[in-house]
Protein backbone atom coordinates (compact mmCIF):
# COMPACT_ATOMS: atom_id res chain seq x y z
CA UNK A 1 2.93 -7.67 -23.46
CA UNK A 2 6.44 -8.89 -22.13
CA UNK A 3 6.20 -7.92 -18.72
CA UNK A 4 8.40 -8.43 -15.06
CA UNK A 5 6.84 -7.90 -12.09
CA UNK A 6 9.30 -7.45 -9.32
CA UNK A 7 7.91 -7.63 -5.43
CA UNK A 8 5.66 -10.90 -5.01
CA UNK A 9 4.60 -10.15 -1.51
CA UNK A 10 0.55 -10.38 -0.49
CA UNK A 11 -0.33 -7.61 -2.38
CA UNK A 12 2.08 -7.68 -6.16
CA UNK A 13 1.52 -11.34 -6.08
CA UNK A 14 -2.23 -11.52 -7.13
CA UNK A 15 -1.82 -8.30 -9.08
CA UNK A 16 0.69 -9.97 -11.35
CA UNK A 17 -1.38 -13.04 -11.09
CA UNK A 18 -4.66 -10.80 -13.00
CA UNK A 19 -1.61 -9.66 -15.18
CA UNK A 20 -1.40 -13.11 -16.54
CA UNK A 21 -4.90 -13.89 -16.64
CA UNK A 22 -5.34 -10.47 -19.17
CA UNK A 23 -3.05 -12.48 -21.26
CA UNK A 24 0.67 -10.85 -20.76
CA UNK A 25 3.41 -12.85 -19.82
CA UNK A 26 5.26 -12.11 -17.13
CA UNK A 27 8.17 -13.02 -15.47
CA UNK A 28 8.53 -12.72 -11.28
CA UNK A 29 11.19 -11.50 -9.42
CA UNK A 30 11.66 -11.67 -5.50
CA UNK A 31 14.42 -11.01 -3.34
CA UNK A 32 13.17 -14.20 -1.54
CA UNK A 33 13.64 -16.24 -4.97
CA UNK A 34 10.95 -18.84 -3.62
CA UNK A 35 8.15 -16.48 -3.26
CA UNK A 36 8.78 -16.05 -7.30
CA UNK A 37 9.32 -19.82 -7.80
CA UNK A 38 5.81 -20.15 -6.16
CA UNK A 39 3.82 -17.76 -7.77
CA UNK A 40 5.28 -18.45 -11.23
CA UNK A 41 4.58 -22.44 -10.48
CA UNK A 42 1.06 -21.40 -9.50
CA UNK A 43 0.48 -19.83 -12.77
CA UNK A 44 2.48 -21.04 -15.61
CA UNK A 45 5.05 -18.66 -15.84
CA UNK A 46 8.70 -18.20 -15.44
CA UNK A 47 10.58 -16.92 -12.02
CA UNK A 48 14.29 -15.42 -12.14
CA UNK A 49 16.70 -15.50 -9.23
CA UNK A 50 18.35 -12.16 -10.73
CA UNK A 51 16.35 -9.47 -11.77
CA UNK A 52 18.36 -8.37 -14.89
CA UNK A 53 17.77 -11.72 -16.36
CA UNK A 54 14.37 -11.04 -15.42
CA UNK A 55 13.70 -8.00 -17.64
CA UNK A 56 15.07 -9.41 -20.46
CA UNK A 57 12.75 -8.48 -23.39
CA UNK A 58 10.30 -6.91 -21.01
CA UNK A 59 8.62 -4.09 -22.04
CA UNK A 60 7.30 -2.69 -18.56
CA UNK A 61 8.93 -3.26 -15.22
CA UNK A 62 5.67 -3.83 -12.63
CA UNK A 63 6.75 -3.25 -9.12
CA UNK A 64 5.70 -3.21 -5.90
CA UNK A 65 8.44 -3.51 -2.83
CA UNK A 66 8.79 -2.09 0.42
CA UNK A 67 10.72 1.01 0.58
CA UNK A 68 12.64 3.72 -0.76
CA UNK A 69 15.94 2.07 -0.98
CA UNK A 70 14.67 -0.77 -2.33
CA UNK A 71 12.72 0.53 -5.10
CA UNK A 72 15.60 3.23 -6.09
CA UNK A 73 17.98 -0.43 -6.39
CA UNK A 74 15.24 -2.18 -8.29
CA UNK A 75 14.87 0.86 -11.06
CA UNK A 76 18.61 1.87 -11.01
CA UNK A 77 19.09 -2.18 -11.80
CA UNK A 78 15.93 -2.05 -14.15
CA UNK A 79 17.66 0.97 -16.34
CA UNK A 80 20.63 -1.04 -17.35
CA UNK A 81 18.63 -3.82 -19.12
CA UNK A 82 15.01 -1.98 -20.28
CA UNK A 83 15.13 -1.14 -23.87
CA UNK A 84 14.83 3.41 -24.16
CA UNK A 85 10.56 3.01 -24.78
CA UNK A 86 9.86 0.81 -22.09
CA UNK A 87 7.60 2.06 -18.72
CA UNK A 88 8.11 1.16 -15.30
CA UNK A 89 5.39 1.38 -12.92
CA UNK A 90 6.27 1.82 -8.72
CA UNK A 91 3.32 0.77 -6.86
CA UNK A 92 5.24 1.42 -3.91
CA UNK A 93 4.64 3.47 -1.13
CA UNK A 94 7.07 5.76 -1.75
CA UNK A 95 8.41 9.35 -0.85
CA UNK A 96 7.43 12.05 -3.24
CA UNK A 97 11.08 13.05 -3.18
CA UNK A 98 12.35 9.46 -3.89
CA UNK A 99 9.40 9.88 -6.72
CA UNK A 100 11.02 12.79 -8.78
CA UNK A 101 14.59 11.87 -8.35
CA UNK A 102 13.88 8.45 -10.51
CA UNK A 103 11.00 9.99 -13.04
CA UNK A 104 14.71 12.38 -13.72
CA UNK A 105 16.87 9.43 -14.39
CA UNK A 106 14.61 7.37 -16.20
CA UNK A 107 13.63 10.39 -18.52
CA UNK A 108 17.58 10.50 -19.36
CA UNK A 109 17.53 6.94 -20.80
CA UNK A 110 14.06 7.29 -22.77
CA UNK A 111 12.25 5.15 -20.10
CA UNK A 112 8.99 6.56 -18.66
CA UNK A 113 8.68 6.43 -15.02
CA UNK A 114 5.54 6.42 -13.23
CA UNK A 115 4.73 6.53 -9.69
CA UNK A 116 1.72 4.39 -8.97
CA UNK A 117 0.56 3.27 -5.17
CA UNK A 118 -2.11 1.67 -4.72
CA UNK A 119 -5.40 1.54 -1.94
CA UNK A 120 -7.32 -1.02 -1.03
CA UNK A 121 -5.05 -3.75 0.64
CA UNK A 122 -4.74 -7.52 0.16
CA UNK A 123 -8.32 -7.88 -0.48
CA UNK A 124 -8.36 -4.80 -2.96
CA UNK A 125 -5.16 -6.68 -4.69
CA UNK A 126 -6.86 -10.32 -4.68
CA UNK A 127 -10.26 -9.29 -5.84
CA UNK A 128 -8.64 -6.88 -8.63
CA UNK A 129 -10.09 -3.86 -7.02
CA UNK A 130 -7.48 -0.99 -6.40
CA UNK A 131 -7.35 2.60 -6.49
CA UNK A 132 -4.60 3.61 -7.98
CA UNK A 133 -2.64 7.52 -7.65
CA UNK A 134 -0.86 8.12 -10.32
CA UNK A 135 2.20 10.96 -10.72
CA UNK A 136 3.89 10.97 -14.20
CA UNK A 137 3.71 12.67 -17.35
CA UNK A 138 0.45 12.61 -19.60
CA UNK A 139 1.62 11.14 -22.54
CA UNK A 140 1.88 7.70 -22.05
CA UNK A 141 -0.37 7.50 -19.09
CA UNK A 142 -3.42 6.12 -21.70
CA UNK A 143 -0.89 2.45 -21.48
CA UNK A 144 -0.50 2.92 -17.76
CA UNK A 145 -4.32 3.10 -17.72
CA UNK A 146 -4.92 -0.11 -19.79
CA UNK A 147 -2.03 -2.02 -18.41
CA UNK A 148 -3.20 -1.79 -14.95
CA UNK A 149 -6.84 -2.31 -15.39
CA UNK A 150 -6.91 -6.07 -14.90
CA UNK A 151 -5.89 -5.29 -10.93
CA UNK A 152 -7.77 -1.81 -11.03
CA UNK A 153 -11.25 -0.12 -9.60
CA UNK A 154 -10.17 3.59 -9.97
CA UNK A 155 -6.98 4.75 -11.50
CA UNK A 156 -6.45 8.68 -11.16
CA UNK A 157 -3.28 10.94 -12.52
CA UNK A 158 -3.03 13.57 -10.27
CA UNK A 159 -0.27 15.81 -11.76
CA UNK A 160 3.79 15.43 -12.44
CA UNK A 161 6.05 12.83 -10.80
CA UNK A 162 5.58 12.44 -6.99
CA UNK A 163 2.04 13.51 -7.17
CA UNK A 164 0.72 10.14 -6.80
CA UNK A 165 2.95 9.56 -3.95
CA UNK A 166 1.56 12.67 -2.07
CA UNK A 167 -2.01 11.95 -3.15
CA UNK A 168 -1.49 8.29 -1.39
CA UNK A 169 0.30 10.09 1.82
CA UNK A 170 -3.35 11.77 2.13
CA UNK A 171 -5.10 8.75 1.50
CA UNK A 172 -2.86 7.16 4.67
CA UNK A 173 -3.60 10.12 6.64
CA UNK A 174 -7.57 9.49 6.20
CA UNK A 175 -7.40 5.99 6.91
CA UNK A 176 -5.19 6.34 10.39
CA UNK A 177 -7.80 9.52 11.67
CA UNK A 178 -10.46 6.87 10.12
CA UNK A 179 -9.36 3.76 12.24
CA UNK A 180 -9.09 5.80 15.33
CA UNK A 181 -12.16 6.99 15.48
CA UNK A 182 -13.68 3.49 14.84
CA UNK A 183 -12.14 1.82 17.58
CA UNK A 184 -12.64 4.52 20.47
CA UNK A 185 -16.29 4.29 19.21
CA UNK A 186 -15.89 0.64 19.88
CA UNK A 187 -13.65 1.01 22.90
CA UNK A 188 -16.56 3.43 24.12
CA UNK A 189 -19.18 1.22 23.67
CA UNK A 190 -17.76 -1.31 25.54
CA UNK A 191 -17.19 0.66 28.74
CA UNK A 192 -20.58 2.19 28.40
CA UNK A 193 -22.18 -1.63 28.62
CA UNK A 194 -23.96 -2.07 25.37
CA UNK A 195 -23.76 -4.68 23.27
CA UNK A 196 -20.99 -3.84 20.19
CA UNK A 197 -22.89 -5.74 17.21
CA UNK A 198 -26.43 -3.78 18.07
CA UNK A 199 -24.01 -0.68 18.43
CA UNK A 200 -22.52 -1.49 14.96
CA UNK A 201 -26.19 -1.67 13.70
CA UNK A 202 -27.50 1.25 15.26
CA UNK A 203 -24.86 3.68 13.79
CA UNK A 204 -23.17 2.04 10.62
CA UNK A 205 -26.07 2.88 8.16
CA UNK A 206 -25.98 6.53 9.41
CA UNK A 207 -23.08 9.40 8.86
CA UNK A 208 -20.82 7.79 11.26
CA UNK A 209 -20.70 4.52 8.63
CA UNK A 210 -17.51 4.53 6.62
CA UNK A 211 -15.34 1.25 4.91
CA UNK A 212 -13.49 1.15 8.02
CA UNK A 213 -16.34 0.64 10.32
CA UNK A 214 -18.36 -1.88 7.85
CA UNK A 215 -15.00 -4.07 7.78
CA UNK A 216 -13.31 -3.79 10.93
CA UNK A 217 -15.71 -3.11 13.59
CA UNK A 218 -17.08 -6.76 13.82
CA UNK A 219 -13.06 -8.10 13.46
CA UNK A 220 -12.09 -5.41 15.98
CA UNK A 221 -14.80 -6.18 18.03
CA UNK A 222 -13.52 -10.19 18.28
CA UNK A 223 -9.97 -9.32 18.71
CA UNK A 224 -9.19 -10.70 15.16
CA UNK A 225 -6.13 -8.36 13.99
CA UNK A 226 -4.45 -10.25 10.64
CA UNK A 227 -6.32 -8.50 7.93
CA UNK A 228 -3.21 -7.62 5.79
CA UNK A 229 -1.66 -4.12 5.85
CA UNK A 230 0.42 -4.15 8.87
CA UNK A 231 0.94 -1.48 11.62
CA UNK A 232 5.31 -1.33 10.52
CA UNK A 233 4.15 -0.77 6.98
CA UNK A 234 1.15 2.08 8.20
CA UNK A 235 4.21 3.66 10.53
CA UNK A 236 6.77 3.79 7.40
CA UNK A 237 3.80 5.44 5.56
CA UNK A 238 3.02 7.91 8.16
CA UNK A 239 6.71 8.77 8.73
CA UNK A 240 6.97 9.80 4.80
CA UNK A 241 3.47 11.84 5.02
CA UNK A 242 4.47 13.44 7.91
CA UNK A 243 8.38 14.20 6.50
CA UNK A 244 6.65 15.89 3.36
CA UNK A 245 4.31 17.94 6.04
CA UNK A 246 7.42 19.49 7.04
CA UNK A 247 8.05 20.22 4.39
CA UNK A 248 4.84 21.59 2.80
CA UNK A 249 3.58 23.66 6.00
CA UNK A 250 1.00 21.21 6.57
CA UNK A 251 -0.15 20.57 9.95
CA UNK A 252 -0.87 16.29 10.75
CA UNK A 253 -1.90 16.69 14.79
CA UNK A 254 -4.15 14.03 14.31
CA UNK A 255 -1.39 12.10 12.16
CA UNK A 256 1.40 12.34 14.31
CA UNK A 257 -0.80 11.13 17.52
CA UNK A 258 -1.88 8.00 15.60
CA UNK A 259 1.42 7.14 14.75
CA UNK A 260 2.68 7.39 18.59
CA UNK A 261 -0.33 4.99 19.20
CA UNK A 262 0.65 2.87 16.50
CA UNK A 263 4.38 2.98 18.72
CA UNK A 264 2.76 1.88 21.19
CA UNK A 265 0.92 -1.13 19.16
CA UNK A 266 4.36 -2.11 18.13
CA UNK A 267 5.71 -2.27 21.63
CA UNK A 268 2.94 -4.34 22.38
CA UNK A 269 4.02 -7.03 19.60
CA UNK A 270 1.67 -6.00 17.16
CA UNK A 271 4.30 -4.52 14.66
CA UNK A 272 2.21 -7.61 12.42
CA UNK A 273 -0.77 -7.06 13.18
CA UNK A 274 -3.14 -5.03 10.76
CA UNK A 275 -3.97 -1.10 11.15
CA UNK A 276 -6.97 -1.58 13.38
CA UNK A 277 -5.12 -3.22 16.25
CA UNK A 278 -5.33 0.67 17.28
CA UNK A 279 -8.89 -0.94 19.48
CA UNK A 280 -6.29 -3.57 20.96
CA UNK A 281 -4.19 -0.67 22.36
CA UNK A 282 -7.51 0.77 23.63
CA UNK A 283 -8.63 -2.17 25.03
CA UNK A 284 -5.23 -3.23 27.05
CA UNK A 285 -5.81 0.10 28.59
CA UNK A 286 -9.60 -0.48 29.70
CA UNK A 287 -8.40 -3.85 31.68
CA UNK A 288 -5.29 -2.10 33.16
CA UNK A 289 -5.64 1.98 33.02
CA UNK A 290 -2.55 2.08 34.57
CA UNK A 291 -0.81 0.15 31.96
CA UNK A 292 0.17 3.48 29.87
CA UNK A 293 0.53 7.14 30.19
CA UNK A 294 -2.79 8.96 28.64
């Protein structure tokens, strides 16, 4: 297939880049033009500085940007040059709401519109191994399915449009009660005078083991913190799960508390650092107690 990928950041660029190697052509888009110029040098394909040029002849817009106003610019852009037929696919971390307002407009001009996110970070993206949520209708999900399976490990429709945007505001909800609990049992350990790695051993083949504590115990344990998904990106996610729980009656205590840590990460410096710089927060509080408010 004819295909434009727009959003060439650490986690669309090696998901376009499996794109290619199933044999589609695609054509990148950036904001930052060089980011496209680069990936398209890197594997023999084409980079436009203006996305309509871009999806000229494509037959599915790929994207994968950072946040709601963004991707509502991309796909309002996107409708005035796709063909009525064509798909796009958001694998942005979206709003439900944002979700639903585009699947509307796209269904007026014949263009099926699918929100996608993804799991599984950069390493997920790199090695071709994402979860994908899927909201959308049925028919024409089967090409969503087979499209997306060079980059995929589990791909799941979970209803209309916007359901795979609330399915993924679960999935960040997990993770953030997930990472917390990892580093306090770290940050615990540590106070309590054993040795972290025989810790790690002791407990990571029983109940308490989990993907969180198999990949960022030892990394949290060294003060190593660049492993991707960052803790603005985790905070923008949060803020939309915890919007919709407003919404929706649903009650996030555990949620909202993780995101105040995760303010307090950020005021730190760590807005760059990945999600399980929650232990560093820990940590700057075991060598100075008095350094924050409990």
């Amino acid at each position: 297939m004819k295909l434009c990928f727009a959003g060439l950041g650490v986690m669309g660029a090696p998901m376009a880049g499996h794109l290619v190697k199933a044999g589609h052509t695609v054509t990148g888009f950036n904001r930052t033009h060089q980011k496209a110029v680069d990936w398209a040098k890197a594997h023999g394909m084409h980079a436009e500085m203006a996305l309509g040029t871009a999806l000229i002849g494509a037959e599915a817009l790929i994207l994968c940007v950072g946040r709601d106003e963004d991707v509502r610019e991309t796909v309002l852009t996107a409708l005035a040059n796709l063909k009525p037929g064509a798909s796009i696919i958001d694998h942005t971390t979206t709003s439900a709401k944002l979700a639903r307002e585009l699947h509307a407009v796209c269904a007026e001009k014949h263009i099926r519109f699918y929100d996608a996110p993804v799991s599984g970070g950069q390493a997920g993206a790199v090695n071709g191994q994402l979860a994908i949520m899927v909201g959308g209708d049925e028919e024409g999900y089967a090409d969503i399915i087979a499209l997306t399976a060079p980059y995929t490990k589990s791909i799941t429709r979970l209803g209309g449009a916007g359901a795979g945007q609330t399915a993924k505001m679960a999935n960040q909800i997990a993770i953030a009660g997930a990472v917390q609990g990892v580093a306090e049992a770290l940050h615990f350990s540590k106070c309590s005078g054993l040795d972290p790695e025989l810790v790690f051993t002791a407990i990571s083949g029983g109940a308490a083991g989990s993907w969180q504590m198999t990949n960022r115990w030892p990394t949290m344990a060294e003060g190593q913190y660049d492993f991707g998904f960052a803790v603005d990106w985790m905070r923008k996610d949060l803020g939309i799960a915890l919007d919709e729980a407003r919404h929706n009656g649903a009650h996030l205590a555990v949620a909202a508390l993780v995101d105040q840590f995760y303010s307090e990460v950020q005021a730190m410096g760590g807005s760059r650092w990945d999600t399980s710089s929650l232990h560093a927060r820990l940590e700057a509080r075991r060598k100075d107690p008095n350094s924050r408010k409990t």
